[in-house]
PDB file of N, CA and C in Angstrom:
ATOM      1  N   UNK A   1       0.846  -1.179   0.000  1.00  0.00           N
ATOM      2  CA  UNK A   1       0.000   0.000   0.000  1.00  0.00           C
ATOM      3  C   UNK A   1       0.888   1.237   0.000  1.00  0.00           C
ATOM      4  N   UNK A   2       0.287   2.114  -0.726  1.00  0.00           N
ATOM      5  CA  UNK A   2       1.303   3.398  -0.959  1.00  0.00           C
ATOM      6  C   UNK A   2       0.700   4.663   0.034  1.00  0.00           C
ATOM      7  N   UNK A   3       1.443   5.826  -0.070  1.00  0.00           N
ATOM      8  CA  UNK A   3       1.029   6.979   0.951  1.00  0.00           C
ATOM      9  C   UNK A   3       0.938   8.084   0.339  1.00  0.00           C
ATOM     10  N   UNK A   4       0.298   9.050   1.174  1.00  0.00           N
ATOM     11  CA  UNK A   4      -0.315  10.425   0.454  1.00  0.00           C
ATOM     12  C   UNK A   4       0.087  11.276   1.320  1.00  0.00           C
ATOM     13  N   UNK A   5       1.120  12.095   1.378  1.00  0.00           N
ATOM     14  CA  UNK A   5       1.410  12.803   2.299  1.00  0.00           C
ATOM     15  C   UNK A   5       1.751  14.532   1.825  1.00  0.00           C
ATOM     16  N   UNK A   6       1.177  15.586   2.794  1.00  0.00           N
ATOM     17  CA  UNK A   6       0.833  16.824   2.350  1.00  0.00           C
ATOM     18  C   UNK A   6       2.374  17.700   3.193  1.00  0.00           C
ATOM     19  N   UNK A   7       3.068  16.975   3.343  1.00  0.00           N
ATOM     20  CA  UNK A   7       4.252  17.572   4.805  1.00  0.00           C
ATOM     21  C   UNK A   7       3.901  17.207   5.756  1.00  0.00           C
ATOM     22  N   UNK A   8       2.643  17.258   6.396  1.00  0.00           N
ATOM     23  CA  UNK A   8       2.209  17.436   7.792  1.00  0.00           C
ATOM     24  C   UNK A   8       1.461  16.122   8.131  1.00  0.00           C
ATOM     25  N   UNK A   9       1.021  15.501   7.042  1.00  0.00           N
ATOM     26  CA  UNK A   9      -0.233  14.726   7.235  1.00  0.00           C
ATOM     27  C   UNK A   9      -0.119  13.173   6.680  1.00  0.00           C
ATOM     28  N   UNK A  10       0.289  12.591   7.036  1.00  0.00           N
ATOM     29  CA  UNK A  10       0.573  11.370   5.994  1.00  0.00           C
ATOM     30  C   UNK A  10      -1.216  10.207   5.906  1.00  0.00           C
ATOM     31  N   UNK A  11      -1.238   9.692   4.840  1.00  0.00           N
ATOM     32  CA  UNK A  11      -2.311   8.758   5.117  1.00  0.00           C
ATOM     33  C   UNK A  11      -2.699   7.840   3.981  1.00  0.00           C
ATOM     34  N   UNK A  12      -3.011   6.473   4.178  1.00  0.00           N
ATOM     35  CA  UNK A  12      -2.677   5.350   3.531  1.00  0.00           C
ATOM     36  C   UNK A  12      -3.339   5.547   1.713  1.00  0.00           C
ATOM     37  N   UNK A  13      -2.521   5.888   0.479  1.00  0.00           N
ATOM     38  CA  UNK A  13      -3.438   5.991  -0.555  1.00  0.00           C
ATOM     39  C   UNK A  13      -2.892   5.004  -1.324  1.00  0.00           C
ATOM     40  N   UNK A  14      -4.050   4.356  -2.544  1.00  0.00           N
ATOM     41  CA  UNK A  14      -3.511   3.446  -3.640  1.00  0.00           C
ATOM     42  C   UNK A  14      -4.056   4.298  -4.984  1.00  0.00           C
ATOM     43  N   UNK A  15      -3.641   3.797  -5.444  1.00  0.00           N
ATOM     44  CA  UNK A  15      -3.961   4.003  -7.112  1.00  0.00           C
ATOM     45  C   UNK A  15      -2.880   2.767  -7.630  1.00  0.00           C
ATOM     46  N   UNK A  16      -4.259   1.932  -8.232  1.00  0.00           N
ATOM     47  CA  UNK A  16      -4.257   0.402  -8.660  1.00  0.00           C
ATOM     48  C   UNK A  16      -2.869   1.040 -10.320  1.00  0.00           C
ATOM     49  N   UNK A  17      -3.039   1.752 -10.952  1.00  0.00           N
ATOM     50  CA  UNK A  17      -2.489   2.230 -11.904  1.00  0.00           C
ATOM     51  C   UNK A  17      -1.263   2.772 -12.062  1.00  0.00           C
ATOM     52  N   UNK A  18      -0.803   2.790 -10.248  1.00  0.00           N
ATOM     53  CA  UNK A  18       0.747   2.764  -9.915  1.00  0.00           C
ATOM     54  C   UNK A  18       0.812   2.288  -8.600  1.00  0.00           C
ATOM     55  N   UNK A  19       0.513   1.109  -7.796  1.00  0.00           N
ATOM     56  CA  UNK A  19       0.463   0.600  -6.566  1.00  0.00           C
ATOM     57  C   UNK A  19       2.024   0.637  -6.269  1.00  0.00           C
ATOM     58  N   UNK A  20       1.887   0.889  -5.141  1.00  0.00           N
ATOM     59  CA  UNK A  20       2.809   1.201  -3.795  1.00  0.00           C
ATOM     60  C   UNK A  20       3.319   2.395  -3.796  1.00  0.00           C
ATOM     61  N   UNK A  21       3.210   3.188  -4.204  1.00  0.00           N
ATOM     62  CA  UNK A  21       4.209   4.456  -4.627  1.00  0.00           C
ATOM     63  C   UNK A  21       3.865   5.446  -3.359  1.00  0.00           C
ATOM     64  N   UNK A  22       4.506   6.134  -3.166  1.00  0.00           N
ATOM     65  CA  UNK A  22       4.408   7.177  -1.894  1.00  0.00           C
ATOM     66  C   UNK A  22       4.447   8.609  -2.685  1.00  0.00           C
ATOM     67  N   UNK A  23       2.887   9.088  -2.579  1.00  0.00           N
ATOM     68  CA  UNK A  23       2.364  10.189  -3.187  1.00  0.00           C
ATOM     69  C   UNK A  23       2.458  11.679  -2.633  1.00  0.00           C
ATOM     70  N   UNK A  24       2.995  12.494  -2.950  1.00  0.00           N
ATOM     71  CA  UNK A  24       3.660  13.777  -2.681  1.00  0.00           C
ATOM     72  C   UNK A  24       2.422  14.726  -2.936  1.00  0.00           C
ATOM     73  N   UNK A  25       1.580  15.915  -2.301  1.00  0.00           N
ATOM     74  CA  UNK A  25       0.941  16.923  -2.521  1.00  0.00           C
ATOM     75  C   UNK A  25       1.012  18.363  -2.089  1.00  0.00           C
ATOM     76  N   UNK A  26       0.811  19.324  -2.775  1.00  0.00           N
ATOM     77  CA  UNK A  26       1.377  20.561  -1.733  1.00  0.00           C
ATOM     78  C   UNK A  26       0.594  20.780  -0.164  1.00  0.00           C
ATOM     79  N   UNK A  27       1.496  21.141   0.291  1.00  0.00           N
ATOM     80  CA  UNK A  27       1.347  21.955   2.100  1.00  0.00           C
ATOM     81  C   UNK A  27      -0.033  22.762   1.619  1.00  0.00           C
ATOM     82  N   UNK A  28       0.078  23.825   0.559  1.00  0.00           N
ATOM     83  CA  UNK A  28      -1.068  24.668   0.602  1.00  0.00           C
ATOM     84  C   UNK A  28      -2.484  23.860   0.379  1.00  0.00           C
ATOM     85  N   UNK A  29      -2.504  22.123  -0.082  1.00  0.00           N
ATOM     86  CA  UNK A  29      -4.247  22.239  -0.076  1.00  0.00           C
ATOM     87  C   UNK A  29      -4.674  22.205   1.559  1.00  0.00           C
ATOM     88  N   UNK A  30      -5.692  21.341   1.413  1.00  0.00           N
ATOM     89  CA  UNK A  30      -6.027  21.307   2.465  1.00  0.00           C
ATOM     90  C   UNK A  30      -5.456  20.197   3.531  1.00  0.00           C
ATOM     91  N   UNK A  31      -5.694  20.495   4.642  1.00  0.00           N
ATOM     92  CA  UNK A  31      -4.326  20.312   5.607  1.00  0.00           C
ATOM     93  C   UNK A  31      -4.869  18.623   6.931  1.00  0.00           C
ATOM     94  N   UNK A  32      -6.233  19.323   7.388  1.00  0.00           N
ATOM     95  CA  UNK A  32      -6.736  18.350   8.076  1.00  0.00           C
ATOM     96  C   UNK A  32      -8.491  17.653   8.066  1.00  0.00           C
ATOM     97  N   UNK A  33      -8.811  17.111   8.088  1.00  0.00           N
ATOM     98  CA  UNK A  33      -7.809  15.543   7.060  1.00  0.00           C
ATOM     99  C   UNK A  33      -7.551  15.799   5.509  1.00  0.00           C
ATOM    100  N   UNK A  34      -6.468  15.343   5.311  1.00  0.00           N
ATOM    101  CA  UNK A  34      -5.820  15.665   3.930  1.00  0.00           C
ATOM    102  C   UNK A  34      -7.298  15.545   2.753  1.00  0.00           C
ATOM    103  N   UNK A  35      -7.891  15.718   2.343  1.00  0.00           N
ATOM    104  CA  UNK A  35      -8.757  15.489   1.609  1.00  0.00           C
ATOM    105  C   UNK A  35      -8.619  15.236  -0.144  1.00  0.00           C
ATOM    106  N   UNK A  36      -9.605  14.943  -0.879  1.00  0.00           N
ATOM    107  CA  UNK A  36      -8.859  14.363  -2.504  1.00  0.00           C
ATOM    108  C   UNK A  36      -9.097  15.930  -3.119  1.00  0.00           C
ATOM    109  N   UNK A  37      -8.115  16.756  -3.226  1.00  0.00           N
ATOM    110  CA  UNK A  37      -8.172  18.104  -3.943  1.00  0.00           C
ATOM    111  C   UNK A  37      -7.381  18.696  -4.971  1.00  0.00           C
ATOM    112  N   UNK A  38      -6.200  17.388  -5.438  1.00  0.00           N
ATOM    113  CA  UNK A  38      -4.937  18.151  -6.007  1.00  0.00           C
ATOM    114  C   UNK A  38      -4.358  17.090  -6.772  1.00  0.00           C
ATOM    115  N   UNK A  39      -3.420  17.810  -7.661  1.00  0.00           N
ATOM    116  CA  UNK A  39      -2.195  16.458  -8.573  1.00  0.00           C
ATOM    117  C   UNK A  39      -1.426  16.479  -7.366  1.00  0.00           C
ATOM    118  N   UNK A  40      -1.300  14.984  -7.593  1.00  0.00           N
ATOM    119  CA  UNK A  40      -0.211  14.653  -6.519  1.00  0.00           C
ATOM    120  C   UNK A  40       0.951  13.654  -7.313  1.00  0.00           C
ATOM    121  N   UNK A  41       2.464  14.040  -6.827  1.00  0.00           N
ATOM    122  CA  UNK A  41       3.667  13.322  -7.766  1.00  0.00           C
ATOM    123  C   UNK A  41       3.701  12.137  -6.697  1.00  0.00           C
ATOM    124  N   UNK A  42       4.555  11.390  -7.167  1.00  0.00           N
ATOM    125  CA  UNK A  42       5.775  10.249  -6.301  1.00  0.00           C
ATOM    126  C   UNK A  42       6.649   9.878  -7.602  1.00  0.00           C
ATOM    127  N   UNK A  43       7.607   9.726  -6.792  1.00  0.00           N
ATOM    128  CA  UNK A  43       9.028   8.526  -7.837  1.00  0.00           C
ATOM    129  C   UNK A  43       8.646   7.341  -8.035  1.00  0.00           C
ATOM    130  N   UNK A  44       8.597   7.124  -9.587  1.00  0.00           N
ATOM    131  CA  UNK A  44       8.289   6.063  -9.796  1.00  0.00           C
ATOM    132  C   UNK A  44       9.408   5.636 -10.245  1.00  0.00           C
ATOM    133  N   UNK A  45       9.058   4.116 -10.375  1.00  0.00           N
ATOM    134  CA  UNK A  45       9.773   3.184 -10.922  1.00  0.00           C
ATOM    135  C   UNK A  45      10.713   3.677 -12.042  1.00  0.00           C
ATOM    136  N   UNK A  46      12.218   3.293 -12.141  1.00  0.00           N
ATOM    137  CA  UNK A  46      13.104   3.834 -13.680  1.00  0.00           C
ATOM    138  C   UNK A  46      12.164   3.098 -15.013  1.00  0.00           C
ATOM    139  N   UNK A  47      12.115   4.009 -15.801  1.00  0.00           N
ATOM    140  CA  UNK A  47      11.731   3.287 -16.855  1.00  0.00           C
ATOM    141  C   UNK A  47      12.719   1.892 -17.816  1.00  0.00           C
ATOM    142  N   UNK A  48      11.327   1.495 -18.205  1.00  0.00           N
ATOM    143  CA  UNK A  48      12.143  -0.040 -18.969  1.00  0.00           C
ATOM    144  C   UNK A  48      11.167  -0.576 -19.668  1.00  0.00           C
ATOM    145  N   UNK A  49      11.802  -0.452 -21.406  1.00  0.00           N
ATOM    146  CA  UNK A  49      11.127  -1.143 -22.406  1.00  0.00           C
ATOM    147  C   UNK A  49       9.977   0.553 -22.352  1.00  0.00           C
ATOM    148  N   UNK A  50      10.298   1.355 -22.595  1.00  0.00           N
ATOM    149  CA  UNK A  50       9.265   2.601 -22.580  1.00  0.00           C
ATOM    150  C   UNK A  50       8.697   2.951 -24.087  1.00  0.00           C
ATOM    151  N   UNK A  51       7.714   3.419 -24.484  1.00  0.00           N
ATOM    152  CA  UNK A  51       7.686   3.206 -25.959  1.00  0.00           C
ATOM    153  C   UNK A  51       8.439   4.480 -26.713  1.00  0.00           C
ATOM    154  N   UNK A  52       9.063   5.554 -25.960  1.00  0.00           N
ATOM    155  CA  UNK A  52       9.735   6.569 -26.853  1.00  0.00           C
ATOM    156  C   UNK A  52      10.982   6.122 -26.421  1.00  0.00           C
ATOM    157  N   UNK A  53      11.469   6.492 -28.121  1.00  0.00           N
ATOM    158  CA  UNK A  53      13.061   5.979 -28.278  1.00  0.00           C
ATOM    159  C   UNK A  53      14.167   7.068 -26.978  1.00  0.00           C
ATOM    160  N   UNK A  54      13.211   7.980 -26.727  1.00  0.00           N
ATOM    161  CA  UNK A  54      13.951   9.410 -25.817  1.00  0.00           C
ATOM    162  C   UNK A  54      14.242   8.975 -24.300  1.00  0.00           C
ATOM    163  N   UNK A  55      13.450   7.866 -24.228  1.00  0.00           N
ATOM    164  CA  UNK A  55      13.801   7.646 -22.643  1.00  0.00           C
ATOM    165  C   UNK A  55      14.142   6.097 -22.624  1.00  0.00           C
ATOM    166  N   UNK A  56      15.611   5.795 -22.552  1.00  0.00           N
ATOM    167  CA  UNK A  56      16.135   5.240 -22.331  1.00  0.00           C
ATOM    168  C   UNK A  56      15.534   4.055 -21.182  1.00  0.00           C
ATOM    169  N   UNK A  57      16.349   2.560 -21.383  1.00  0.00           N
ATOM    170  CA  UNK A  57      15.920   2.214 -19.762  1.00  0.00           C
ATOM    171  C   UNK A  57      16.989   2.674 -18.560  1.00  0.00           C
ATOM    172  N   UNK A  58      16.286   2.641 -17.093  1.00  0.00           N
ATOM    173  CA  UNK A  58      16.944   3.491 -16.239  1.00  0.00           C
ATOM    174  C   UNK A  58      16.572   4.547 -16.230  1.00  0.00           C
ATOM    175  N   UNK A  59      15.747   5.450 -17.144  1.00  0.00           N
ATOM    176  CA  UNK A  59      15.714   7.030 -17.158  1.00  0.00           C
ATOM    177  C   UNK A  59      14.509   6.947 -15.521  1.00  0.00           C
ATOM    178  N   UNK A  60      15.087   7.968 -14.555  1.00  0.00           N
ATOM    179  CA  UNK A  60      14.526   7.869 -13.755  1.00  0.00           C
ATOM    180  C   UNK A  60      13.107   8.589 -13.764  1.00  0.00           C
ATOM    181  N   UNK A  61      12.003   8.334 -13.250  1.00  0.00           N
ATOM    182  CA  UNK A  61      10.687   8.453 -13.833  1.00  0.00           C
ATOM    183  C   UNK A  61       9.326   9.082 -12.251  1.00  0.00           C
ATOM    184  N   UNK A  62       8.858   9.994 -12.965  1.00  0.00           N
ATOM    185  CA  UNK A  62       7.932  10.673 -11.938  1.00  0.00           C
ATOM    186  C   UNK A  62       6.538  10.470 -12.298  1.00  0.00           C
ATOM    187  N   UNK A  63       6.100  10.260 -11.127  1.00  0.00           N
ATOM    188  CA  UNK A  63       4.366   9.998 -11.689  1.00  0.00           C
ATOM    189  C   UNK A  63       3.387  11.334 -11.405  1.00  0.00           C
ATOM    190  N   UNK A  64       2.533  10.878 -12.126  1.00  0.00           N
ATOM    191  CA  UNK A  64       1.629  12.425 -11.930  1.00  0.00           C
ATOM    192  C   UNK A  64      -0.240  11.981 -11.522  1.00  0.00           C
ATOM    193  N   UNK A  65      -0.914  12.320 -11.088  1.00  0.00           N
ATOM    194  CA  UNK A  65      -1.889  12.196 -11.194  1.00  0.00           C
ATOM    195  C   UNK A  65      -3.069  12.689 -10.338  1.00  0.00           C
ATOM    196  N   UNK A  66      -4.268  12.232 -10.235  1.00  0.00           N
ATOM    197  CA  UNK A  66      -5.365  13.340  -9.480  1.00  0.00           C
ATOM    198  C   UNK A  66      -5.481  12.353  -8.148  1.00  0.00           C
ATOM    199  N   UNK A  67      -5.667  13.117  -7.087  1.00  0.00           N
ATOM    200  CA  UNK A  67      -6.001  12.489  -5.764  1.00  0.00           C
ATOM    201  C   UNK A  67      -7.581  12.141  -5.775  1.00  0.00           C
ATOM    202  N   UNK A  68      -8.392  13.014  -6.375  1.00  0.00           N
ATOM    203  CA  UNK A  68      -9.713  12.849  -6.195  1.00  0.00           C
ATOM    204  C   UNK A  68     -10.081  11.575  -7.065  1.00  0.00           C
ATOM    205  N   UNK A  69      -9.859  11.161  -7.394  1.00  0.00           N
ATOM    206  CA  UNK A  69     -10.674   9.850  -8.519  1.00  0.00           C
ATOM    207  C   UNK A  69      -9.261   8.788  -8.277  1.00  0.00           C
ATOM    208  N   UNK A  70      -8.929   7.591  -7.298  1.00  0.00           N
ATOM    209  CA  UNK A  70      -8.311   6.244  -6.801  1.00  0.00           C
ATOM    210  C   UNK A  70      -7.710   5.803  -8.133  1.00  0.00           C
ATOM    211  N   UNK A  71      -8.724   6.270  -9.257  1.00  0.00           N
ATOM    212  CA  UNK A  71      -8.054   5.177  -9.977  1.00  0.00           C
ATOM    213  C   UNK A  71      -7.700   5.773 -11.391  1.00  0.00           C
ATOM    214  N   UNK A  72      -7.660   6.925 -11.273  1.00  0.00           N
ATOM    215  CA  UNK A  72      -7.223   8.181 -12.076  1.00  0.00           C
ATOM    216  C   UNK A  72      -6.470   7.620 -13.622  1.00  0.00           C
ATOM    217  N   UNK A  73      -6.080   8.370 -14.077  1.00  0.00           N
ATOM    218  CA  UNK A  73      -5.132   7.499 -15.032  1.00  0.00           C
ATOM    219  C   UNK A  73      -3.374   8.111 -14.477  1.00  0.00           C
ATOM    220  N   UNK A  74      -2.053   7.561 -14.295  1.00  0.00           N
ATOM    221  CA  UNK A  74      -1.473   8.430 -14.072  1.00  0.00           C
ATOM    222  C   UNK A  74      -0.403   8.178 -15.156  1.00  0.00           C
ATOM    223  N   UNK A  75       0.243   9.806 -15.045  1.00  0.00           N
ATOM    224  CA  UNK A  75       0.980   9.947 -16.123  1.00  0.00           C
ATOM    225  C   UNK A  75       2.121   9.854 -15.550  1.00  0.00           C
ATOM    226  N   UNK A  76       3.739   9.531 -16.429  1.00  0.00           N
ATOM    227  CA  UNK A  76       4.612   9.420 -16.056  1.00  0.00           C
ATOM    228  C   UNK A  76       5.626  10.425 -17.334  1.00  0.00           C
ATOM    229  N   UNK A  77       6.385  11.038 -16.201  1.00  0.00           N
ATOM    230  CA  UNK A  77       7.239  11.507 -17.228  1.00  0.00           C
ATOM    231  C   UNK A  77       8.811  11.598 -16.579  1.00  0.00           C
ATOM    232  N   UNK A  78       9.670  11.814 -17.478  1.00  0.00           N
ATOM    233  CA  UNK A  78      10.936  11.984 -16.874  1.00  0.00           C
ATOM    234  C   UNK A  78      11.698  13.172 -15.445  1.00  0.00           C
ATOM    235  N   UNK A  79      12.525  12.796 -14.847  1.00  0.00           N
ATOM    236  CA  UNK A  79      12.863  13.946 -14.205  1.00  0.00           C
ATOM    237  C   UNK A  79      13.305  15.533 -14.977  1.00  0.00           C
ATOM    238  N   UNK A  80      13.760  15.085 -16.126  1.00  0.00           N
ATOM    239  CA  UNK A  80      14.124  16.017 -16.849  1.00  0.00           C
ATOM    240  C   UNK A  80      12.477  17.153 -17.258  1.00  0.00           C
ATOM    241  N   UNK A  81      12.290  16.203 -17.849  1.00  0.00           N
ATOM    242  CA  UNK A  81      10.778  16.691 -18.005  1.00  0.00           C
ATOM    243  C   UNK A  81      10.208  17.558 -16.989  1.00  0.00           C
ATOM    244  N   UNK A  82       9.611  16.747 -15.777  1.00  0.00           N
ATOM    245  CA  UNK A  82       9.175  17.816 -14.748  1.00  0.00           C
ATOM    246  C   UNK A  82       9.603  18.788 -14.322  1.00  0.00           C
ATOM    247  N   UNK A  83      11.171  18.887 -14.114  1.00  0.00           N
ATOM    248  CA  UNK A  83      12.019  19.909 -13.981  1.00  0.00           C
ATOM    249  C   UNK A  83      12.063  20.915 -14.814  1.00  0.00           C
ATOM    250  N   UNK A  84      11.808  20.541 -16.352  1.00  0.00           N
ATOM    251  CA  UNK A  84      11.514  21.724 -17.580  1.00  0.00           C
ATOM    252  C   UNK A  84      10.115  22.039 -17.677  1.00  0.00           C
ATOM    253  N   UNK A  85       9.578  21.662 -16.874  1.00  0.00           N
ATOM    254  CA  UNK A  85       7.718  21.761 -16.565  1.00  0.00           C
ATOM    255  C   UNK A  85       7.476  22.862 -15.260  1.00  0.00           C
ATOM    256  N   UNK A  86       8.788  22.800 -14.311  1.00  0.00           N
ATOM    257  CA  UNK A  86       8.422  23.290 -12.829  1.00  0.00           C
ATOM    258  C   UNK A  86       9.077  24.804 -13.586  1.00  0.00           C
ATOM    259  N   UNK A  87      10.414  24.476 -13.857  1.00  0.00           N
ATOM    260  CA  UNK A  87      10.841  25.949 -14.223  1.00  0.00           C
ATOM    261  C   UNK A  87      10.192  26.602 -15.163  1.00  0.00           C
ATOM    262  N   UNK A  88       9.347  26.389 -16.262  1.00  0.00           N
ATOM    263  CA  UNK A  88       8.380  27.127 -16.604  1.00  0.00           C
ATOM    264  C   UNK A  88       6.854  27.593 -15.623  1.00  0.00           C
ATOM    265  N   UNK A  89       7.088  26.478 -15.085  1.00  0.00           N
ATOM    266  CA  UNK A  89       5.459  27.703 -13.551  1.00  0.00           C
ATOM    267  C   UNK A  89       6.521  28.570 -13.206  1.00  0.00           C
ATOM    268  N   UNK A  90       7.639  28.181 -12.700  1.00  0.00           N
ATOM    269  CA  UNK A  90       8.595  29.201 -11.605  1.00  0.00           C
ATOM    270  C   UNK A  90       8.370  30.445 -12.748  1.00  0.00           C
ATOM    271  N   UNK A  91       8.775  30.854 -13.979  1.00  0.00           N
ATOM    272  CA  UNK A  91       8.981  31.673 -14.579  1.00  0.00           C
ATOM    273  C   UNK A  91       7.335  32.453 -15.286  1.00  0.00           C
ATOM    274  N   UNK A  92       6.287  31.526 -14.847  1.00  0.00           N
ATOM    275  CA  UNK A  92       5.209  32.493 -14.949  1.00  0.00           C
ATOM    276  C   UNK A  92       4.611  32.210 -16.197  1.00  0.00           C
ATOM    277  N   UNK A  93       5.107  31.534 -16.650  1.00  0.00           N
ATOM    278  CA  UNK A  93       4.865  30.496 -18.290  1.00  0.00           C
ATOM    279  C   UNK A  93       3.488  30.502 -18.717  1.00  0.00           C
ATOM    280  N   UNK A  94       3.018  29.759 -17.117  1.00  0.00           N
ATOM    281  CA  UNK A  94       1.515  29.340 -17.082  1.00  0.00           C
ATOM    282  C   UNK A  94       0.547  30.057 -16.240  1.00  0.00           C
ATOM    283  N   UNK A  95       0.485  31.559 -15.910  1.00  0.00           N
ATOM    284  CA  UNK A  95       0.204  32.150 -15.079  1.00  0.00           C
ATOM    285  C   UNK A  95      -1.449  32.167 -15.517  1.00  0.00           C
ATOM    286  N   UNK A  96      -1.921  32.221 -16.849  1.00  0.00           N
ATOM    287  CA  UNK A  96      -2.878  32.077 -17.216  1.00  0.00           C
ATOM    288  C   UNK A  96      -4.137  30.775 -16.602  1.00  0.00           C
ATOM    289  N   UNK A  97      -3.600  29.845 -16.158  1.00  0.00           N
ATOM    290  CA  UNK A  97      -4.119  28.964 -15.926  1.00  0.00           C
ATOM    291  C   UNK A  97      -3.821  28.368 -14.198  1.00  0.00           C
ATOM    292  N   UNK A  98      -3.911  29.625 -14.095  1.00  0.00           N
ATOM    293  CA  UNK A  98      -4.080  29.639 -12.283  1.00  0.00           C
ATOM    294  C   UNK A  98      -5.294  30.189 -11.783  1.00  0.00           C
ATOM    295  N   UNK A  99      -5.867  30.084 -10.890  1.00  0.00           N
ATOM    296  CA  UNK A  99      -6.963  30.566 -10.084  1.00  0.00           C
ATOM    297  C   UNK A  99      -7.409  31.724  -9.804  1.00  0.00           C
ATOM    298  N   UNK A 100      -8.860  32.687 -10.006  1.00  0.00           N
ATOM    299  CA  UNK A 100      -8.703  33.890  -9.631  1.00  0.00           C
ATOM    300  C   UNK A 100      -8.735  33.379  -7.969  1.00  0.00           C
ATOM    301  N   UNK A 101      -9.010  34.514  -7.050  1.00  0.00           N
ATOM    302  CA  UNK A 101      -9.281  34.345  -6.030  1.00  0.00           C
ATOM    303  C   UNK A 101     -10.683  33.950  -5.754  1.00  0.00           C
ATOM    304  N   UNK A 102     -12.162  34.303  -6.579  1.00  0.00           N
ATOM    305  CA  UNK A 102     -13.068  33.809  -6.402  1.00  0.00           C
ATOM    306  C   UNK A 102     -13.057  32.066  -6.373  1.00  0.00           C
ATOM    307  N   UNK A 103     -12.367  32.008  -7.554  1.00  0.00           N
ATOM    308  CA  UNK A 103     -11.749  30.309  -7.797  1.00  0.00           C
ATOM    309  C   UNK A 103     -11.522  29.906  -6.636  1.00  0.00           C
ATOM    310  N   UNK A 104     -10.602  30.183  -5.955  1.00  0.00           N
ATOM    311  CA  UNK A 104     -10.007  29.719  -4.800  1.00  0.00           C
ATOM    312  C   UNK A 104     -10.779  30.034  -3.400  1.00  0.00           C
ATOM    313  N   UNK A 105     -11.493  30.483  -3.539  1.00  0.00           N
ATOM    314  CA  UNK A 105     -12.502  30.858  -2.363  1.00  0.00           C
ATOM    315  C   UNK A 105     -13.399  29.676  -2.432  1.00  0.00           C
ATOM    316  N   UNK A 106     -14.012  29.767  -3.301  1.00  0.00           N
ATOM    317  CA  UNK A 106     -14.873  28.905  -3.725  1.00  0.00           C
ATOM    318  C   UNK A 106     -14.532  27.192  -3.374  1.00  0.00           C
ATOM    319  N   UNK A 107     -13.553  26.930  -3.980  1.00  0.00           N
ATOM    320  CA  UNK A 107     -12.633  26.019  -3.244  1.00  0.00           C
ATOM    321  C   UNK A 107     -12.694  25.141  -2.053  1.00  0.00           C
ATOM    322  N   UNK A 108     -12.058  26.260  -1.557  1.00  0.00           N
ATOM    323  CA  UNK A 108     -12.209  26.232   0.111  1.00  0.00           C
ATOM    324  C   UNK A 108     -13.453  26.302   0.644  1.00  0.00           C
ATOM    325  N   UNK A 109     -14.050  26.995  -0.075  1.00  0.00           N
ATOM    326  CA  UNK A 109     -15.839  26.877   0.949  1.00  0.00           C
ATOM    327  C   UNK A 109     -16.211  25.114   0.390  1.00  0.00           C
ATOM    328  N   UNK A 110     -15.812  24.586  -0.408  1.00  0.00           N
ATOM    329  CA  UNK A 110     -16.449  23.146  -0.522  1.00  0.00           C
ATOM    330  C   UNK A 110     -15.650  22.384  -0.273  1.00  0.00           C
ATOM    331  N   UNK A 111     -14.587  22.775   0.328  1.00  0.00           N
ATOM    332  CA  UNK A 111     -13.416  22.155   1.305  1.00  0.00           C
ATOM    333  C   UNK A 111     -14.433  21.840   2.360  1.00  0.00           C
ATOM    334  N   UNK A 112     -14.181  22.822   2.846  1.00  0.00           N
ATOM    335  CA  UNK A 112     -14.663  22.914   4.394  1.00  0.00           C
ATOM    336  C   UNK A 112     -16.253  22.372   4.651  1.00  0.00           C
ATOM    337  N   UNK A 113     -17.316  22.624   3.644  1.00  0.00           N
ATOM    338  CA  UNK A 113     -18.630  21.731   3.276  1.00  0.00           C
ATOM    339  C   UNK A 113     -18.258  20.247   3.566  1.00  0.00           C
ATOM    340  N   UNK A 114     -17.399  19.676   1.987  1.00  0.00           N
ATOM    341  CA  UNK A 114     -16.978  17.928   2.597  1.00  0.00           C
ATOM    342  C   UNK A 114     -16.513  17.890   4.290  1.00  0.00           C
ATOM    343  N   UNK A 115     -15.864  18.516   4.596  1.00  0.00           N
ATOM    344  CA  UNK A 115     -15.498  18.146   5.841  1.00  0.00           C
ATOM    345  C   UNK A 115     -16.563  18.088   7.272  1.00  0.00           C
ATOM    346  N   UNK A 116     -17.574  18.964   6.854  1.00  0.00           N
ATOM    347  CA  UNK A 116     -18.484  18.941   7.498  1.00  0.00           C
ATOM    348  C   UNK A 116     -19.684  18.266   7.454  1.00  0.00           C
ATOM    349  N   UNK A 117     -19.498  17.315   6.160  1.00  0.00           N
ATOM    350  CA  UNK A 117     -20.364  16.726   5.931  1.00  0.00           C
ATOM    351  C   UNK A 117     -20.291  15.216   6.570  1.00  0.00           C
TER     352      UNK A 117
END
């Protein structure tokens, strides 16, 4: 069985579509109890036998996918990759496709609804 952990909060998750993996999410969702709200990474397995000629076997390999739906589909891509994926958010690349604050209000008010439910 694999784990879902936010920094603060660890707690038992699977996804049949990469079992055992220990699943990484940001500090900023929501905090207690971790709830299904976000992409969440882990290290996966090195790739082997991959179908692009670009990733070698051994190329070390990151998974991607949604916390809210167990059985999500998840994607895998290289370290290189995510790293040329993160430094474009860092640089504002994708600023378009971030949240207003109503977005994010909104959010949180059906955060805090599930939790009370």
């Amino acid at each position: 069985m694999g784990t879902l952990t936010n920094g603060r909060t660890t707690k038992p998750f699977e996804n049949p579509n990469a079992p055992g993996l220990d699943w990484r999410k940001s500090s900023r969702s929501e905090l207690e109890p971790i709830l299904p709200d976000c992409v969440v990474l882990a290290e996966a397995p090195d790739a082997k036998d991959h179908p692009s000629p670009n990733v070698p076997d051994g190329t070390r390999m990151i998974a991607l996918t949604d916390d809210k739906d167990p059985e999500a589909p998840v994607l895998l891509f290289t370290r290189a990759e995510i790293t040329k994926f993160f430094e474009g958010v860092i640089d504002g690349e994708f600023d378009e496709f971030r949240a207003t604050d109503d977005e994010l209000r909104a959010a949180s008010e059906a955060a805090e609804e599930a939790v009370a439910a």
